[in-house]
Protein backbone atom coordinates (compact mmCIF):
# COMPACT_ATOMS: atom_id res chain seq x y z
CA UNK A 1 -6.82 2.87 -0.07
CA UNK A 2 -7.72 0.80 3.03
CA UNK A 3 -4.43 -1.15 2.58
CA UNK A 4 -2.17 1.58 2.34
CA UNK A 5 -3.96 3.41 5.49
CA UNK A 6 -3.17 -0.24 7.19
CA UNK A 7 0.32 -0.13 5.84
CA UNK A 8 1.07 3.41 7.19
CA UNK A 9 -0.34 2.44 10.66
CA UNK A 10 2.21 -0.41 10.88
CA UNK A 11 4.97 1.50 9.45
CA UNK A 12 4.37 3.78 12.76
CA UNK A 13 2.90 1.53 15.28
CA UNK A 14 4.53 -1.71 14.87
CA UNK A 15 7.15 -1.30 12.86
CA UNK A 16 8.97 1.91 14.23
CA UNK A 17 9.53 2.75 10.87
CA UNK A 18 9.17 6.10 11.05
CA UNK A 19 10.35 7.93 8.26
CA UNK A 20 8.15 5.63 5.96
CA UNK A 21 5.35 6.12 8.61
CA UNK A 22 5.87 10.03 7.79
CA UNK A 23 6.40 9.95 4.21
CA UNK A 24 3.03 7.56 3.96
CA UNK A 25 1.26 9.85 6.27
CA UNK A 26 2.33 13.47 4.38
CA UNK A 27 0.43 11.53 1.11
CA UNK A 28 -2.75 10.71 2.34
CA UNK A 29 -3.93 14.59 2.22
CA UNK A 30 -2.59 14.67 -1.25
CA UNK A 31 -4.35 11.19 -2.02
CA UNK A 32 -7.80 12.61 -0.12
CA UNK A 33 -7.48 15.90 -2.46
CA UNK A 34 -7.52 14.23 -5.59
CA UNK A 35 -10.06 11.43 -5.03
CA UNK A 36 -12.77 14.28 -4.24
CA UNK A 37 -11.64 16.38 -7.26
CA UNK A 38 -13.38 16.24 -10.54
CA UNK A 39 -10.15 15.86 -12.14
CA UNK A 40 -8.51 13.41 -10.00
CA UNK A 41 -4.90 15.64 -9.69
CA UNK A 42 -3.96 16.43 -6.08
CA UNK A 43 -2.85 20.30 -5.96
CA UNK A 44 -1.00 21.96 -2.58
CA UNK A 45 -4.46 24.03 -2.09
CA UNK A 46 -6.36 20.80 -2.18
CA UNK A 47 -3.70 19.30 0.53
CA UNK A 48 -4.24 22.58 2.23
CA UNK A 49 -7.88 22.39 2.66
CA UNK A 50 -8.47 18.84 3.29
CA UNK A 51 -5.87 18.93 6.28
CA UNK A 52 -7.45 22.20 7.65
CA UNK A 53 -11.01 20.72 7.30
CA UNK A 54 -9.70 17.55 8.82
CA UNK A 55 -6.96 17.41 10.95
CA UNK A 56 -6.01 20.90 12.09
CA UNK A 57 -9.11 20.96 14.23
CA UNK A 58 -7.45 18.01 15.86
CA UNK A 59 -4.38 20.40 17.53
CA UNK A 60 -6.60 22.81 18.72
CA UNK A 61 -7.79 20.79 22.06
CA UNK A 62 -7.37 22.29 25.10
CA UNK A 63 -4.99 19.61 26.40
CA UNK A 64 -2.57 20.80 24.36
CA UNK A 65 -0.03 23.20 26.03
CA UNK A 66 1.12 25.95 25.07
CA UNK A 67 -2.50 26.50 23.95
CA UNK A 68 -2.16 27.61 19.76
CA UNK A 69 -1.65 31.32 19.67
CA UNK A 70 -4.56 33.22 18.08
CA UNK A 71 -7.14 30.35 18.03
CA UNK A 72 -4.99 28.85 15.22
CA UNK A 73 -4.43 24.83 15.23
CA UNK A 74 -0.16 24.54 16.04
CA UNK A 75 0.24 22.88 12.57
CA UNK A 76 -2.11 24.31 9.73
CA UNK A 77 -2.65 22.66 5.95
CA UNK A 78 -0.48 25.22 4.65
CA UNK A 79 2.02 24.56 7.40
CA UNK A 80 2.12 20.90 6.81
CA UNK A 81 2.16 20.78 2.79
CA UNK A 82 5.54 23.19 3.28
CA UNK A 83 6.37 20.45 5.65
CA UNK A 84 5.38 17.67 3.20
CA UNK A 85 6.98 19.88 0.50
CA UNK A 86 10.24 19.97 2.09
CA UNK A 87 10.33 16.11 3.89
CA UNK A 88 9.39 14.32 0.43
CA UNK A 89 11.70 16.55 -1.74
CA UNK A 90 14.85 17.18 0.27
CA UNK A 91 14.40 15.21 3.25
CA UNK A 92 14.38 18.18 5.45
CA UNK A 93 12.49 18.80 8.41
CA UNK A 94 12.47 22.50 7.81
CA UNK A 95 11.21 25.41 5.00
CA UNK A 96 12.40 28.60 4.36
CA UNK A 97 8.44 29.96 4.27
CA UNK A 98 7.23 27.52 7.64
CA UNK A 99 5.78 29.15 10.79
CA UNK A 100 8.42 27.03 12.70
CA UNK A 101 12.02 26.86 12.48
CA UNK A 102 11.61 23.37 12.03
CA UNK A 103 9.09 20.55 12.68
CA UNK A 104 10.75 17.99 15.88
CA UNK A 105 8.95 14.15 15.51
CA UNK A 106 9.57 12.46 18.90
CA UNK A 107 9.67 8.39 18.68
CA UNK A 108 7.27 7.30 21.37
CA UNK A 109 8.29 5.16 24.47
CA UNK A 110 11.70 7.63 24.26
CA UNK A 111 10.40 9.34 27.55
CA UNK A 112 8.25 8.98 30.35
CA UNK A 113 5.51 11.45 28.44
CA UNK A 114 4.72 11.79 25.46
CA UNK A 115 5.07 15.39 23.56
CA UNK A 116 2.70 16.16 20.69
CA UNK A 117 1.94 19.39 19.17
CA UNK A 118 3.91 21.70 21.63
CA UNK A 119 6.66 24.14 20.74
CA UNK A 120 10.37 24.70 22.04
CA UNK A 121 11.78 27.82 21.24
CA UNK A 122 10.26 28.26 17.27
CA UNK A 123 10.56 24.27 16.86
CA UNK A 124 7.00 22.66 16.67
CA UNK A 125 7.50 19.27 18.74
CA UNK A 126 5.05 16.32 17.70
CA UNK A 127 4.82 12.77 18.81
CA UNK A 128 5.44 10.93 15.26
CA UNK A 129 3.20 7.93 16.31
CA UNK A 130 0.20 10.00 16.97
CA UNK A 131 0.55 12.19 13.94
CA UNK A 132 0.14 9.67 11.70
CA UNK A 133 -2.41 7.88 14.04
CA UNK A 134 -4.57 11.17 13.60
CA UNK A 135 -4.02 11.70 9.59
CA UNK A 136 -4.61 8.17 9.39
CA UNK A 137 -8.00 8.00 11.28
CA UNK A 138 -9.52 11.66 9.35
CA UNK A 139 -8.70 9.68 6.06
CA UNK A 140 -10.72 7.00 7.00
CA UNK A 141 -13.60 8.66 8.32
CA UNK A 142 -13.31 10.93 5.06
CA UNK A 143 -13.41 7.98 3.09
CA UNK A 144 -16.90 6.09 4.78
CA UNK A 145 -18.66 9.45 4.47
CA UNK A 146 -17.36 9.82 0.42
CA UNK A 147 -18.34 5.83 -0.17
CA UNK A 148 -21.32 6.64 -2.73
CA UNK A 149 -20.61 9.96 -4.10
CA UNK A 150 -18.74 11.68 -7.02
CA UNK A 151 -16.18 11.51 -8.25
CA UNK A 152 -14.95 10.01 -5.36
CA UNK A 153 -16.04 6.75 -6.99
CA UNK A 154 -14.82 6.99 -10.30
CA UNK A 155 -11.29 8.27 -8.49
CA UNK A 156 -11.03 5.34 -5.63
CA UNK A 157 -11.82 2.87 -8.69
CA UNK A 158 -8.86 4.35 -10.70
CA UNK A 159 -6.54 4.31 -7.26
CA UNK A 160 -3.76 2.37 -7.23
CA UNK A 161 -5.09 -1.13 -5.29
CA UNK A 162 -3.19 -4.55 -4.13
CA UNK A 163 -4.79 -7.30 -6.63
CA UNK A 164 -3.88 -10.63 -4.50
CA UNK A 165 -3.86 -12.70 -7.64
CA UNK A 166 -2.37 -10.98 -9.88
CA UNK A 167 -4.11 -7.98 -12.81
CA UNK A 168 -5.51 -10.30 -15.49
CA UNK A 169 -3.81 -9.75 -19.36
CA UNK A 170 -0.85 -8.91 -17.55
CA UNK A 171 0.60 -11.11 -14.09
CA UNK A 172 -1.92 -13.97 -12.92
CA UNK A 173 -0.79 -15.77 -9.87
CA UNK A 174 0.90 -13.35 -7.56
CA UNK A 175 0.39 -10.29 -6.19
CA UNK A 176 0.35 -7.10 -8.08
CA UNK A 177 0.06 -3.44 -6.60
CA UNK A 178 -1.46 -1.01 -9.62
């Protein structure tokens, strides 16, 4: 899991590949879901509740302007999966059933400040860098304070992992993701 976390980091830090950055980023709640479920399956209310447990409380800070309406985070779990829903499907930045018109991702370094979770008009503006940044960092703290328990451990053990040598009775001698 570590090495896609690292891989979705670059993908928005390094590499300014952002729509790979996103599409990364809009799994790991999915991912999260399903290594903490008994069954292993990732479900929309298990997206739902791992992003509003732990990254919605992120977009509530009171540097963020226009403060959230209502004491409710700009961009909720059930916000986001929509979002996920309708990014990783039809490559849209919008759904019929969103709170916003449509979700805005600004490239960073585009202006002299940077924009994240703000609204213009019934657009939700965020900076695409940071976004992933903070999905990125919940997941990992999620995943030191699951280290130990179950399922988690049967789950992260079934995860698909990078073997650097290859997956023995099948490739030896190069590297294998499975």
């Amino acid at each position: 899991m570590n090495d896609f976390l690292d891989q979705v980091e670059v993908a928005a830090k390094e590499g300014r590949l952002y729509y790979l950055a996103l599409a990364g980023t809009l799994a790991i709640p999915d991912i999260c879901g399903a290594l903490g479920a008994a069954n292993g399956q990732a479900t929309g209310p298990r997206f739902t509740a791992w992003f509003d447990a732990h990254v919605a409380p992120l977009h509530m800070a009171p540097t963020s302007w226009p403060p959230p309406v209502g004491g409710k985070p700009f961009l909720t779990g059930a916000d986001c999966y929509l979002f996920r829903c309708a990014f990783l499907h039809q490559a849209r930045t919008q759904h019929p059933n969103g709170a916003y018109s449509r979700i805005l991702f600004i490239e960073p370094g585009t202006s002299g400040t940077r924009i994240h979770m703000s609204i213009a008009n019934d657009a939700l503006v965020i900076d695409v860098e940071m976004f992933c940044g903070e999905v990125v960092n919940a997941a990992r703290q999620w995943l030191a304070a699951q280290a130990g328990t179950q399922p988690f451990d049967t789950n992260l053990a079934a995860s698909v992992q990078r073997h650097p040598t290859g997956l023995a009775s099948f490739v030896g001698g190069v590297p294998v993701i499975s």
